[in-house]
C-alpha atoms as a PDB file:
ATOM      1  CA  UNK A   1     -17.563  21.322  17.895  1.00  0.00           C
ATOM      2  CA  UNK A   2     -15.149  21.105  15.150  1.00  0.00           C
ATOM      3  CA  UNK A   3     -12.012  21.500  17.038  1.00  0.00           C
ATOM      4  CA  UNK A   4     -13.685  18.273  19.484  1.00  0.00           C
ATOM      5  CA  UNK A   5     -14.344  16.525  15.934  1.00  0.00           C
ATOM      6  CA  UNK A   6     -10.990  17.227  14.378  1.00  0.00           C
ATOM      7  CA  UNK A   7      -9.115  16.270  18.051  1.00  0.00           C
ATOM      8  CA  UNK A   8     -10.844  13.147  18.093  1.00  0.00           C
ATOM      9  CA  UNK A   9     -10.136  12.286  14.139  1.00  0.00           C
ATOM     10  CA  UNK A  10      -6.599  12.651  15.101  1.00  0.00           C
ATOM     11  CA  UNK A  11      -6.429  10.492  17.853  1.00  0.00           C
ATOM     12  CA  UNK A  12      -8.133   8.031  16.236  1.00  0.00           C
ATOM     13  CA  UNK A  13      -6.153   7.857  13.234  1.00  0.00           C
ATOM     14  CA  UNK A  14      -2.983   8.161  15.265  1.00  0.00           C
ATOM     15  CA  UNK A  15      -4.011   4.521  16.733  1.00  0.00           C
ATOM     16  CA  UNK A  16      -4.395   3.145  13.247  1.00  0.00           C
ATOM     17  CA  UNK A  17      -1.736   1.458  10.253  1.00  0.00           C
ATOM     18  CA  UNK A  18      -0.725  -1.126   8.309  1.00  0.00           C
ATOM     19  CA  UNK A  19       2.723  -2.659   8.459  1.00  0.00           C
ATOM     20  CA  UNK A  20       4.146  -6.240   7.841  1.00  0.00           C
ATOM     21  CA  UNK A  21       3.738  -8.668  10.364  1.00  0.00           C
ATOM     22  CA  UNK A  22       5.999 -10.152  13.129  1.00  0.00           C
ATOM     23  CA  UNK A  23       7.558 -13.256  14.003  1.00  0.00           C
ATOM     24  CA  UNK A  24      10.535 -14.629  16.194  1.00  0.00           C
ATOM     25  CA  UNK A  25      13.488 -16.990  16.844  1.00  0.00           C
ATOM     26  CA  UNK A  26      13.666 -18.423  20.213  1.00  0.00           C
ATOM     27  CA  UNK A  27      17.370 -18.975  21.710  1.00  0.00           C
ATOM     28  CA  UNK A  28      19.496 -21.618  19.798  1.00  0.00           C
ATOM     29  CA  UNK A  29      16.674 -23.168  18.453  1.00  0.00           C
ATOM     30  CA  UNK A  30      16.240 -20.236  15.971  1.00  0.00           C
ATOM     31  CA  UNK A  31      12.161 -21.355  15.300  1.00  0.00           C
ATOM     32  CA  UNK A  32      10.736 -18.917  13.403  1.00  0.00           C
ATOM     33  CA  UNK A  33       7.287 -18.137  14.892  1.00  0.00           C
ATOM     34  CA  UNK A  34       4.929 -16.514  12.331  1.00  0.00           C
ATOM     35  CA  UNK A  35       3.456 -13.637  13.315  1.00  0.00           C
ATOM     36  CA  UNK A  36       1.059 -14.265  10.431  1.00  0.00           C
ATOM     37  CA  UNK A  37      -2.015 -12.259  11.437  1.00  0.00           C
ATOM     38  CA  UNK A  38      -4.873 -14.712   9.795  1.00  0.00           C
ATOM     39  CA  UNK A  39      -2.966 -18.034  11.562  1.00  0.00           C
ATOM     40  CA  UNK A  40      -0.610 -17.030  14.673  1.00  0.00           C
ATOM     41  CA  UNK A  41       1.128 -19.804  15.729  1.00  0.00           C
ATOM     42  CA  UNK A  42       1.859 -19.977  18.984  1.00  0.00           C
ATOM     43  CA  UNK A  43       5.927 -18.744  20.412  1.00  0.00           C
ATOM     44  CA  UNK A  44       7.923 -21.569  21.113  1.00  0.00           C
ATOM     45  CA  UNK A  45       9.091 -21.458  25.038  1.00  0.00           C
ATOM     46  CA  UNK A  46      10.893 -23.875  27.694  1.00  0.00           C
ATOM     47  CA  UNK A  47       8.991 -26.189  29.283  1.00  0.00           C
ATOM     48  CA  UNK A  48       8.111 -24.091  31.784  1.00  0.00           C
ATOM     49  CA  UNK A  49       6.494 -21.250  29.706  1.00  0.00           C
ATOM     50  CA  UNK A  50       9.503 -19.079  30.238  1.00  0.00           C
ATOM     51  CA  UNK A  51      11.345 -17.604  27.543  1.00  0.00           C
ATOM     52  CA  UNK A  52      15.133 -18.649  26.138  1.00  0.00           C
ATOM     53  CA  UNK A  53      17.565 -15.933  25.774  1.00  0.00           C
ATOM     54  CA  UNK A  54      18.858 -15.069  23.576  1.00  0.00           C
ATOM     55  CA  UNK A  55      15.629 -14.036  21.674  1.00  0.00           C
ATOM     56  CA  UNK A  56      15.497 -12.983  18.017  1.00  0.00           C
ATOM     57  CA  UNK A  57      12.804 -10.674  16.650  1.00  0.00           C
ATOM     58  CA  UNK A  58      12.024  -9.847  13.115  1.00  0.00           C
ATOM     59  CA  UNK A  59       9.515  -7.171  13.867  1.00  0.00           C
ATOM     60  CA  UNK A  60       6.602  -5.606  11.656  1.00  0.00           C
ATOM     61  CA  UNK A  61       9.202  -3.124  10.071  1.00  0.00           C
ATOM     62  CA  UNK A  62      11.315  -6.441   8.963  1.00  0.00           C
ATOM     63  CA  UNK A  63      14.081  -5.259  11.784  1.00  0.00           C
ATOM     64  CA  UNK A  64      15.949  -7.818  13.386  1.00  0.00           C
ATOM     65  CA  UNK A  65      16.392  -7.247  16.830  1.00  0.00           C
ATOM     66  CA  UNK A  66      18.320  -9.818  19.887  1.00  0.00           C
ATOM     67  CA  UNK A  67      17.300  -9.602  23.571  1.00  0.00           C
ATOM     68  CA  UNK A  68      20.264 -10.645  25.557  1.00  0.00           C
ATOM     69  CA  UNK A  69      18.236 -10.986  28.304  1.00  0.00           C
ATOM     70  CA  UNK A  70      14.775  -9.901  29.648  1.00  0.00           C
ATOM     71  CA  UNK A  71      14.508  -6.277  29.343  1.00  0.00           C
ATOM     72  CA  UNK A  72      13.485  -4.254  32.582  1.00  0.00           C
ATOM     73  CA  UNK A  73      12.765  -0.495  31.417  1.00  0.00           C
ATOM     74  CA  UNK A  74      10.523  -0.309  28.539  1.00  0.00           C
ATOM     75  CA  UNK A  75       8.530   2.590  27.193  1.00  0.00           C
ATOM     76  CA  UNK A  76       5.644   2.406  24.940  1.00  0.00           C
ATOM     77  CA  UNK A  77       5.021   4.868  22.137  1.00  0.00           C
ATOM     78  CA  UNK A  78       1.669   3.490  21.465  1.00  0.00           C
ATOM     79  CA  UNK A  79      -1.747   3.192  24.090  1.00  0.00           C
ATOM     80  CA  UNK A  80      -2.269  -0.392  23.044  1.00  0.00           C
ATOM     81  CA  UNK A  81       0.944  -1.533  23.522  1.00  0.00           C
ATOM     82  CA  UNK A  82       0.852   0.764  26.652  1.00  0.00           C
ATOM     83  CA  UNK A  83      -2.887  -1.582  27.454  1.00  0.00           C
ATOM     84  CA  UNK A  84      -0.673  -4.727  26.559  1.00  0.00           C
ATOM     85  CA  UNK A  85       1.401  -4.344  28.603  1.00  0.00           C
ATOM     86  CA  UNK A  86      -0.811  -4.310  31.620  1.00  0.00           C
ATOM     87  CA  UNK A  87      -2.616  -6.680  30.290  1.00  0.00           C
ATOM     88  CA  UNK A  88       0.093  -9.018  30.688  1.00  0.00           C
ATOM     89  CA  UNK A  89       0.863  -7.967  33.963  1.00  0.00           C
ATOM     90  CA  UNK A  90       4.220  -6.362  32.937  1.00  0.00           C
ATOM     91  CA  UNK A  91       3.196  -2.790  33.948  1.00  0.00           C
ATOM     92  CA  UNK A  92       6.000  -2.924  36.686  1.00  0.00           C
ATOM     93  CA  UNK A  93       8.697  -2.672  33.445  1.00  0.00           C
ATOM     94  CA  UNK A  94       7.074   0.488  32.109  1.00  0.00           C
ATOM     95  CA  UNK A  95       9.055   3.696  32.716  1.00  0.00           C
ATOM     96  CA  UNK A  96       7.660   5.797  29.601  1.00  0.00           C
ATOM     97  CA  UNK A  97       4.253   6.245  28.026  1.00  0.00           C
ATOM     98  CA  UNK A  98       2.923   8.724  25.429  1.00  0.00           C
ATOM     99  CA  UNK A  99       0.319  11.519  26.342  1.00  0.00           C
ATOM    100  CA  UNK A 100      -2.474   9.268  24.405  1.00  0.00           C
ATOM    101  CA  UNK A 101      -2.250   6.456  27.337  1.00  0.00           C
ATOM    102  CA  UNK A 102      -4.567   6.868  29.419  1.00  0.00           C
ATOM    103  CA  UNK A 103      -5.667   3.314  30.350  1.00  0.00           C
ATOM    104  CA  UNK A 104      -6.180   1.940  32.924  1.00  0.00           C
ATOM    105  CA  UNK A 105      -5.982   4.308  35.195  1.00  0.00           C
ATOM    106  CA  UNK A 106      -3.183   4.111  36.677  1.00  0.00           C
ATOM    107  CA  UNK A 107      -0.994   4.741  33.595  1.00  0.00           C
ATOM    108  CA  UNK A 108      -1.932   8.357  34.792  1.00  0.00           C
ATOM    109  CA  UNK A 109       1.167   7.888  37.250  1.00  0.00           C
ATOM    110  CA  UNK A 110       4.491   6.743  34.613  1.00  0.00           C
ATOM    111  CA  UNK A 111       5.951   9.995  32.649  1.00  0.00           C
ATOM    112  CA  UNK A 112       4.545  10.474  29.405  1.00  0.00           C
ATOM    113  CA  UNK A 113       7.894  10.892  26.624  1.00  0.00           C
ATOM    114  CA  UNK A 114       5.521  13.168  24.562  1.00  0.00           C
ATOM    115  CA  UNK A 115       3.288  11.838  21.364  1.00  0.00           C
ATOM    116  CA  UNK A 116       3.221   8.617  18.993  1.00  0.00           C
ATOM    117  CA  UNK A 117       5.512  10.608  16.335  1.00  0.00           C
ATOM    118  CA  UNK A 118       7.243  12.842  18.076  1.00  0.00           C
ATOM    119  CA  UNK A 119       8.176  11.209  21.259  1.00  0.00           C
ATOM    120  CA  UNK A 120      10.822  13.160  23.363  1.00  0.00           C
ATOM    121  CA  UNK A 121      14.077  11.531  22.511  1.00  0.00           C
ATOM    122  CA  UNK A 122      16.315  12.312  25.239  1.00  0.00           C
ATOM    123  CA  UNK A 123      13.824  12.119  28.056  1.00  0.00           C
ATOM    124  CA  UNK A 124      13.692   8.424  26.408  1.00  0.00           C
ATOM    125  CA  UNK A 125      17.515   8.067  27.268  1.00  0.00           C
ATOM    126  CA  UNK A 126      17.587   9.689  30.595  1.00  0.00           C
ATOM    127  CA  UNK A 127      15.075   7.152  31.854  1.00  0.00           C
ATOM    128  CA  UNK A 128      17.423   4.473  31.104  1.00  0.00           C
ATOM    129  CA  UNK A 129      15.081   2.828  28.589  1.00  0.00           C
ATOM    130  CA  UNK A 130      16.472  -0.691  27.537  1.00  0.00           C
ATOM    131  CA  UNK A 131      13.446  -1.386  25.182  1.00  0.00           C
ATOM    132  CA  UNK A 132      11.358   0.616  23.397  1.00  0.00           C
ATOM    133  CA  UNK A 133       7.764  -0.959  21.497  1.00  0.00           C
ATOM    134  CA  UNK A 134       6.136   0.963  19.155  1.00  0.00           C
ATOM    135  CA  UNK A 135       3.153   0.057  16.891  1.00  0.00           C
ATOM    136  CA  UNK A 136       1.593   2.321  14.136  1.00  0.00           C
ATOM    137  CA  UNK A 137       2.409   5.870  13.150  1.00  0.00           C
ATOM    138  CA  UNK A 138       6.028   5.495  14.648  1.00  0.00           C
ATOM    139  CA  UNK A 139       8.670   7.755  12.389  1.00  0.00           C
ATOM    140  CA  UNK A 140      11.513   6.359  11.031  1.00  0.00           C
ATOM    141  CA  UNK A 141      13.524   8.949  12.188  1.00  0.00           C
ATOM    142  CA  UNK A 142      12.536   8.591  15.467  1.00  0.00           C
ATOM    143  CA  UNK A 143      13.755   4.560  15.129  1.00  0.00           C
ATOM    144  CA  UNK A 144      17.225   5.257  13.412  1.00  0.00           C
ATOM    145  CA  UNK A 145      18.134   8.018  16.537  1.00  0.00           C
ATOM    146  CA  UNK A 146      17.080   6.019  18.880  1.00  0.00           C
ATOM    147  CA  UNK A 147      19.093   3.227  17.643  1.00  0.00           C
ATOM    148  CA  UNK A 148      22.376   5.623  17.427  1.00  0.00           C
ATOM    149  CA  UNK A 149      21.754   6.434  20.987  1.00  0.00           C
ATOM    150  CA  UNK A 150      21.734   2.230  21.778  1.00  0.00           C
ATOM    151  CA  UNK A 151      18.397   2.302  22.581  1.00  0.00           C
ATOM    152  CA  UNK A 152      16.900  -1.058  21.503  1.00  0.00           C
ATOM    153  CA  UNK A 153      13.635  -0.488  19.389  1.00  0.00           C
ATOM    154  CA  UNK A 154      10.879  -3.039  18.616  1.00  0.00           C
ATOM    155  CA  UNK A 155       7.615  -2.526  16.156  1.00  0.00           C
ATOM    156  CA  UNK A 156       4.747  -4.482  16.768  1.00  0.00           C
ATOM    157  CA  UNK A 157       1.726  -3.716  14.291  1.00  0.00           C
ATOM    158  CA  UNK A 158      -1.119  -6.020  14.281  1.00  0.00           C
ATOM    159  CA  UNK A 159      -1.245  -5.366  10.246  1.00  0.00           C
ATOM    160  CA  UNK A 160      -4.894  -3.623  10.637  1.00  0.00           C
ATOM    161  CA  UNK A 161      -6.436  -6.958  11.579  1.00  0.00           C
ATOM    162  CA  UNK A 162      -8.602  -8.359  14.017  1.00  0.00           C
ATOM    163  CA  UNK A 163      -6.431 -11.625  14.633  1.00  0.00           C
ATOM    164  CA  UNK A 164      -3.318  -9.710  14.489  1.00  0.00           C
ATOM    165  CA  UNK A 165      -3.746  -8.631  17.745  1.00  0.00           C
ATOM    166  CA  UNK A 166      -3.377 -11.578  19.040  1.00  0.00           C
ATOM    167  CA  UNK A 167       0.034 -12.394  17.616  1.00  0.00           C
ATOM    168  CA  UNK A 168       1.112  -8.888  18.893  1.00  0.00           C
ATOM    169  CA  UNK A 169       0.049 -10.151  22.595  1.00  0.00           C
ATOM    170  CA  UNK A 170       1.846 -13.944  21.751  1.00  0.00           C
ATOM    171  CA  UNK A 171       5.331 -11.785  20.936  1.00  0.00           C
ATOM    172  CA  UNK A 172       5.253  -9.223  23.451  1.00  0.00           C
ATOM    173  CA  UNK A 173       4.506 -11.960  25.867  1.00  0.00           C
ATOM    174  CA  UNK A 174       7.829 -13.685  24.485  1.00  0.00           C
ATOM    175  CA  UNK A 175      10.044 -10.831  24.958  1.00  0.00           C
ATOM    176  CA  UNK A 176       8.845 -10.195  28.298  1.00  0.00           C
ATOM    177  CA  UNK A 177       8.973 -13.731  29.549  1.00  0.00           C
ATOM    178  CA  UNK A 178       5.651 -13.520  30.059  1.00  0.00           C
ATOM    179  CA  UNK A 179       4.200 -16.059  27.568  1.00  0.00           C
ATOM    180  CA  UNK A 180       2.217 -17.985  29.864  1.00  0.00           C
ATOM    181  CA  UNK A 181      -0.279 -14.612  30.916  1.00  0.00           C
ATOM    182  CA  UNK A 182      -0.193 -13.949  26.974  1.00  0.00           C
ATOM    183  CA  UNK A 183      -1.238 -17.479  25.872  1.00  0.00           C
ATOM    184  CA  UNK A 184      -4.364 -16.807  28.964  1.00  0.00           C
ATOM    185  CA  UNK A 185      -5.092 -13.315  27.825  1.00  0.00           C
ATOM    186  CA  UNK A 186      -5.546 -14.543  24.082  1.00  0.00           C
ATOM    187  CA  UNK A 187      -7.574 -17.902  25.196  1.00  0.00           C
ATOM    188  CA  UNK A 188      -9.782 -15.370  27.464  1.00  0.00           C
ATOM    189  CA  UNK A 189     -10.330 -12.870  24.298  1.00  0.00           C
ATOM    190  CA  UNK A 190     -11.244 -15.479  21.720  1.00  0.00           C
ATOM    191  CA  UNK A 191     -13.711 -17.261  24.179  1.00  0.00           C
ATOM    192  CA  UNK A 192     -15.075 -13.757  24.314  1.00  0.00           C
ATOM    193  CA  UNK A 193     -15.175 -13.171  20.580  1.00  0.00           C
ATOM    194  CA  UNK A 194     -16.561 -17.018  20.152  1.00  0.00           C
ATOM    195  CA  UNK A 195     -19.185 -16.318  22.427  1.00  0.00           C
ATOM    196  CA  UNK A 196     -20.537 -13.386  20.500  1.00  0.00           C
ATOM    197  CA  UNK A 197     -20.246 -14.889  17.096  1.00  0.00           C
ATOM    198  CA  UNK A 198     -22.644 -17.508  18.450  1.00  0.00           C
ATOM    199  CA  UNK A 199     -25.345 -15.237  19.444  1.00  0.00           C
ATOM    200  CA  UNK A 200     -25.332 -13.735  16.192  1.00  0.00           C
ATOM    201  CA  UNK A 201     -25.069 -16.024  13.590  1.00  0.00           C
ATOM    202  CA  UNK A 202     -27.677 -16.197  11.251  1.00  0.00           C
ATOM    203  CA  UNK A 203     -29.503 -13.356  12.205  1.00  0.00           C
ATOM    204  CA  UNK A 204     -30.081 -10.823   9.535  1.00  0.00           C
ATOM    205  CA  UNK A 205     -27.347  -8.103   9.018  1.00  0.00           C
ATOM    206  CA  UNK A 206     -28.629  -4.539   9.360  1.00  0.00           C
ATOM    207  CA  UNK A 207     -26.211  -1.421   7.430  1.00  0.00           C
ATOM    208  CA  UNK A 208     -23.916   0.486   9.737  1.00  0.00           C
ATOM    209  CA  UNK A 209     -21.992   3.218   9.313  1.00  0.00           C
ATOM    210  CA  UNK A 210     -19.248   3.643  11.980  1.00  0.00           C
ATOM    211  CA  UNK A 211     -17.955   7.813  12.341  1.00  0.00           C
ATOM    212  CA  UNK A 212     -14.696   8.093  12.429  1.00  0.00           C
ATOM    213  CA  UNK A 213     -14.661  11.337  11.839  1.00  0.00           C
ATOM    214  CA  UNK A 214     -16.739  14.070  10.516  1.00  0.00           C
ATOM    215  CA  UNK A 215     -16.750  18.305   9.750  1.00  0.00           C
ATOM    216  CA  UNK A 216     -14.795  20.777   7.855  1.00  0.00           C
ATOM    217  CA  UNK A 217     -12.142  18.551   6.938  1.00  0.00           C
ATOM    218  CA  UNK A 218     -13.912  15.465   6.028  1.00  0.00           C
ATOM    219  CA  UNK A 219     -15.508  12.571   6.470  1.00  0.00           C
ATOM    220  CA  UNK A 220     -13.606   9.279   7.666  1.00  0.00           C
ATOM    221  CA  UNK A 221     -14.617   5.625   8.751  1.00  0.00           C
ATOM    222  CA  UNK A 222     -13.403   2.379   8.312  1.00  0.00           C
ATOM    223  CA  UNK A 223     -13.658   0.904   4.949  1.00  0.00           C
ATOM    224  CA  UNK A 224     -13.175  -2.054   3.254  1.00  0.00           C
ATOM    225  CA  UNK A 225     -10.203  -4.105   4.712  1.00  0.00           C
ATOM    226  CA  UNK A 226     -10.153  -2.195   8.315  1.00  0.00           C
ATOM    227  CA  UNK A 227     -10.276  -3.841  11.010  1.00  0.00           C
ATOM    228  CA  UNK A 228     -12.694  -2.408  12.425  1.00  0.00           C
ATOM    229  CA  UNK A 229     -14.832  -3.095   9.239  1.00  0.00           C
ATOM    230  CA  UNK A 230     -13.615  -6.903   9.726  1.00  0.00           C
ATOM    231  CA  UNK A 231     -15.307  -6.216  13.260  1.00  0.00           C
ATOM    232  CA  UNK A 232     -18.442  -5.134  11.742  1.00  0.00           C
ATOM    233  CA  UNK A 233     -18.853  -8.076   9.540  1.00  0.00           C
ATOM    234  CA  UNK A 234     -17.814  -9.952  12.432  1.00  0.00           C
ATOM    235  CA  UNK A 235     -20.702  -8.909  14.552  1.00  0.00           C
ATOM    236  CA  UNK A 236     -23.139  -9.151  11.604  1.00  0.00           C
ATOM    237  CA  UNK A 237     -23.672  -6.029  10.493  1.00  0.00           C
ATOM    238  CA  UNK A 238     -23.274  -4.998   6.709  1.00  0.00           C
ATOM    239  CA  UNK A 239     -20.582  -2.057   6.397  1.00  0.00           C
ATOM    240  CA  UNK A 240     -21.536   0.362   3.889  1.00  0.00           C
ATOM    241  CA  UNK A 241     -17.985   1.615   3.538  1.00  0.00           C
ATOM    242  CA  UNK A 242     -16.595  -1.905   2.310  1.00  0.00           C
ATOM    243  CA  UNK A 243     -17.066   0.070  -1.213  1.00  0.00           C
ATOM    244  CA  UNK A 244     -13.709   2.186  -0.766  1.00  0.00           C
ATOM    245  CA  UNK A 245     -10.396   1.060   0.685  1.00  0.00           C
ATOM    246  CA  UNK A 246      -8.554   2.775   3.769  1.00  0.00           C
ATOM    247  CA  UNK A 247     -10.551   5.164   6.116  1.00  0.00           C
ATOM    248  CA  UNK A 248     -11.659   8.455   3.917  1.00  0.00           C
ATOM    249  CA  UNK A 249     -15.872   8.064   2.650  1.00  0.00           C
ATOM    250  CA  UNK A 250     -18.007  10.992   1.207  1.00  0.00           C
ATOM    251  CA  UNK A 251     -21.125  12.591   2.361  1.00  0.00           C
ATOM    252  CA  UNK A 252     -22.512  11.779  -0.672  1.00  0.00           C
ATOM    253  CA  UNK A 253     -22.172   8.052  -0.324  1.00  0.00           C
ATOM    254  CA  UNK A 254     -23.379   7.996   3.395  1.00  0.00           C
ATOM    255  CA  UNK A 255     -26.182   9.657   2.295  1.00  0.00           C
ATOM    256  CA  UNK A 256     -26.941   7.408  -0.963  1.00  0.00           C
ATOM    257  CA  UNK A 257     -26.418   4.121   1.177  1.00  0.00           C
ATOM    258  CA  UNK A 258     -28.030   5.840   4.178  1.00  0.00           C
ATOM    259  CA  UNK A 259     -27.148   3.190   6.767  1.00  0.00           C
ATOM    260  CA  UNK A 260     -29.789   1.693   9.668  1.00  0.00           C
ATOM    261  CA  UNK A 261     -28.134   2.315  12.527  1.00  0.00           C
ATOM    262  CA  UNK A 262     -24.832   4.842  13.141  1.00  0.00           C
ATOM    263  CA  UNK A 263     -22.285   4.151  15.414  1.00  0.00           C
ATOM    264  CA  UNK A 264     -20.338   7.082  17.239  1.00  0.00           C
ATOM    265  CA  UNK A 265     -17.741   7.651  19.994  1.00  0.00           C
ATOM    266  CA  UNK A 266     -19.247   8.512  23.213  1.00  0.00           C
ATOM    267  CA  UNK A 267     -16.380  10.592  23.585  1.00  0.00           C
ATOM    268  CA  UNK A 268     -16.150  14.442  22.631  1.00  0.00           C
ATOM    269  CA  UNK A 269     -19.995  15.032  22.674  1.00  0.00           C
ATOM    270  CA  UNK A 270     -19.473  13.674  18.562  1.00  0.00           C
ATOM    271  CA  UNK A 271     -23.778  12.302  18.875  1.00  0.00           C
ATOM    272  CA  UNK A 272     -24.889  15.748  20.029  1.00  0.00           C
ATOM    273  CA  UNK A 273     -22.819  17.072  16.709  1.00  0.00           C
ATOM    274  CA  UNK A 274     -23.278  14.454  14.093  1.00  0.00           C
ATOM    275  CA  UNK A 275     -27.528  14.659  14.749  1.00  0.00           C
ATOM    276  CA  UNK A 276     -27.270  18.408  13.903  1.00  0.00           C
ATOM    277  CA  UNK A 277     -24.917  18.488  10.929  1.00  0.00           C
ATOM    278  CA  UNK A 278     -25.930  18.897   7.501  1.00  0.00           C
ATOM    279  CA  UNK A 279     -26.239  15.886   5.613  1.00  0.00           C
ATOM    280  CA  UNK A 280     -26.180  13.633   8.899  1.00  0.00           C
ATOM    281  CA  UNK A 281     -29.225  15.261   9.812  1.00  0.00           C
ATOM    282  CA  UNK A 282     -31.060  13.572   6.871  1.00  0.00           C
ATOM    283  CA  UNK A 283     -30.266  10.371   7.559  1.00  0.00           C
ATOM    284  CA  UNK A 284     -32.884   7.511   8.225  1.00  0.00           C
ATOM    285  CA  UNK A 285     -31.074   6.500  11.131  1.00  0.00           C
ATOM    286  CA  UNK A 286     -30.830   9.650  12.645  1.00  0.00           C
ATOM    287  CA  UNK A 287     -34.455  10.423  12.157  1.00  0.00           C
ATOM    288  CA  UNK A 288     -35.676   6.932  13.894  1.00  0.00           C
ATOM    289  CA  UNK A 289     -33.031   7.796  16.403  1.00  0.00           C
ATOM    290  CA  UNK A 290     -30.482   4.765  15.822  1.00  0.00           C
ATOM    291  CA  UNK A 291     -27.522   6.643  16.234  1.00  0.00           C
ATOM    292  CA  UNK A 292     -25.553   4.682  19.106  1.00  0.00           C
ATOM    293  CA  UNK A 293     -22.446   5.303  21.046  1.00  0.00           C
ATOM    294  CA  UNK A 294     -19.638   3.368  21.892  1.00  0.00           C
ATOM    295  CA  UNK A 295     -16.332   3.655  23.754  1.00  0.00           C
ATOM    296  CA  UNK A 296     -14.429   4.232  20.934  1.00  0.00           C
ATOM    297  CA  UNK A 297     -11.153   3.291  22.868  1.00  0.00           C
ATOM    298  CA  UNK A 298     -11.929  -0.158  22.412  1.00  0.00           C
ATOM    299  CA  UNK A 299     -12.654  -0.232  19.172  1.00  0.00           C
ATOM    300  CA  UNK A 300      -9.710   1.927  17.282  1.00  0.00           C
ATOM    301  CA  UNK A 301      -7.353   0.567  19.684  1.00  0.00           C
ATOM    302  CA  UNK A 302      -5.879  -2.806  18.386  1.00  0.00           C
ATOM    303  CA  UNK A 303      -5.068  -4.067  22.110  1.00  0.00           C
ATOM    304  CA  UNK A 304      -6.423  -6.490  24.296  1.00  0.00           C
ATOM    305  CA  UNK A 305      -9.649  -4.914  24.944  1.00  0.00           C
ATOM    306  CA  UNK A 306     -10.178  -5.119  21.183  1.00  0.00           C
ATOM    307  CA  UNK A 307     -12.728  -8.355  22.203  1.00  0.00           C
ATOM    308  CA  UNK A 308     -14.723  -6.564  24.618  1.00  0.00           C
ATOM    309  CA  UNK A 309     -15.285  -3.694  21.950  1.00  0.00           C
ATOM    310  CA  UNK A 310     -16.474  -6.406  19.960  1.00  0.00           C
ATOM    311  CA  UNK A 311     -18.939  -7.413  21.902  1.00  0.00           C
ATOM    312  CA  UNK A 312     -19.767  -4.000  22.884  1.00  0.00           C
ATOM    313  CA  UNK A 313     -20.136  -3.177  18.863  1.00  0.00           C
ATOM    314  CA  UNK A 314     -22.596  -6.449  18.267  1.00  0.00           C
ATOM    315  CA  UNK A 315     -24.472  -5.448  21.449  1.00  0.00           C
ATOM    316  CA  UNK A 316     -25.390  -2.371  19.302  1.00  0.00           C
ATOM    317  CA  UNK A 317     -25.875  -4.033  16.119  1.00  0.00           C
ATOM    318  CA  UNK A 318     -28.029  -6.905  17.319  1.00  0.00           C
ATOM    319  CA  UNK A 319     -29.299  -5.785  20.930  1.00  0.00           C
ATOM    320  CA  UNK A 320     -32.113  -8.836  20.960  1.00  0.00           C
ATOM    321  CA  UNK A 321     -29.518 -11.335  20.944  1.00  0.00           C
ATOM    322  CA  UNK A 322     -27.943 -10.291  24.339  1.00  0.00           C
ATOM    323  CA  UNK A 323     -30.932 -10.109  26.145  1.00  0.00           C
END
């Protein structure tokens, strides 16, 4: 069980970061667009909703990077940008993929080029890769070889926000000249996230504690200024990790807050675990058996089925409302 604890710790963490944010120029115009995560602003297109090349990028890493023209071969070094890019529709571009993708399903049939920081460089250049997006956890060395070979890199890192997922959506939907299914996909995921807010406002917020991780090697969730913690509060539940910063928490300060309810993946049998391990075991919530899982995927995943995880999570945390 600790080997399935530990593997899913380091996927999890793997999907999570915080870099600056991103913005870009648009053709001759050169209008910045914010990538702001608290306000996007919306990317400035032709009439039409299709893109003007040249394009100008300042990514999340402050890199400046100019698309010529629309690029055709892209690989993604990270599964949401790998889920964004379906998303959008642009799955047709994708030539690359890391062994972490694995949705939807058919993402099972584009080579994988290896992990998020160690991604197979020269399988990278022998698939003629004219663009390749990376998010969190992407090495620098990786980005400066790449670049030698002329391999045109872009990071896009929602800034480990809620609402900077969106602007990652708005800009890859810019560079792909796909603005128009971006500007739908973001109007379809905040009517989502609307819709749930509204069920559960003003109800009373209940403690949570959401397992990141758990065993030999520690204990890990989402504190204060996660996203996912921004979720929580979202969804009106009372995080009792908003008392550190970052993703490490104690067993002595699960136990002392001793949440209501406790929020797993369903994912690597981590319930059948967490119910029997020491400490855990104690728990009020485990006792009264409120220890609930969720497909974790859409929660520690910062891509566009970020606002059905939402909904999924507030589901848990208020189940009356969604009757």
């Amino acid at each position: 069980m600790k080997r399935k604890i530990i593997g899913l710790l380091t996927v999890t963490l793997l999907t999570m970061g915080i870099l600056s944010g991103c913005g870009v120029k648009n053709g001759e115009d050169d209008q910045t667009v914010s990538g702001n995560v608290e306000t996007p602003v919306e990317a400035e297109t032709a009439g039409d909703e299709h893109t003007v090349y040249p394009l100008t990028i300042e990514d999340s890493a402050g890199n400046t990077v100019v698309f010529e023209e629309k690029p055709e071969r892209i690989v993604s070094v990270a599964p949401s940008i790998t889920e964004t890019v379906f998303a959008l529709g642009a799955e047709g571009l994708l030539v690359g993929r890391t062994d972490y993708c694995d949705y939807p399903a058919e993402v099972s049939g584009i080579e994988s080029v290896g992990t998020l920081k160690e991604p197979n460089i020269e399988r990278i250049v022998e698939l003629d890769t004219d663009l390749v997006i990376a998010s969190t956890h992407f090495s620098e060395d990786v980005y400066e070889k790449l670049n030698e070979l002329g391999v045109k890199v872009v990071v896009l890192n929602p800034n480990d926000s809620f609402a900077g997922v969106y602007s990652v959506i708005e800009v890859m939907g810019e560079i792909l000249d796909l603005s128009e299914n971006a500007d739908k996909l973001n109007s379809e995921m905040k009517e989502t996230v609307a819709e749930v807010e509204d069920k559960v406002s003003g109800l009373s917020a209940p403690s949570v504690y959401y397992v990141v991780g758990y065993g030999e090697f520690g204990d890990f969730t989402a504190g204060g200024g996660t996203f996912i913690s921004e979720m929580i509060r979202m969804a009106n539940g009372e995080n009792i990790a908003d008392d550190v910063e970052g993703w490490s928490y104690s067993l002595e300060k699960i136990v002392e807050h001793d949440p209501e309810m406790v929020i797993v993946s369903k994912y690597y049998e981590t319930k059948a675990g967490l119910i029997e391990a020491n400490g855990y075991k104690d728990l009020s919530a485990v006792k009264a058996g409120n220890v609930f899982e969720i497909d974790s995927n859409m929660i520690d995943r910062q891509g566009p089925r970020i606002a059905e995880g939402f909904k999924a999570l507030a589901e848990i945390i208020h189940p009356d409302a969604f009757k």
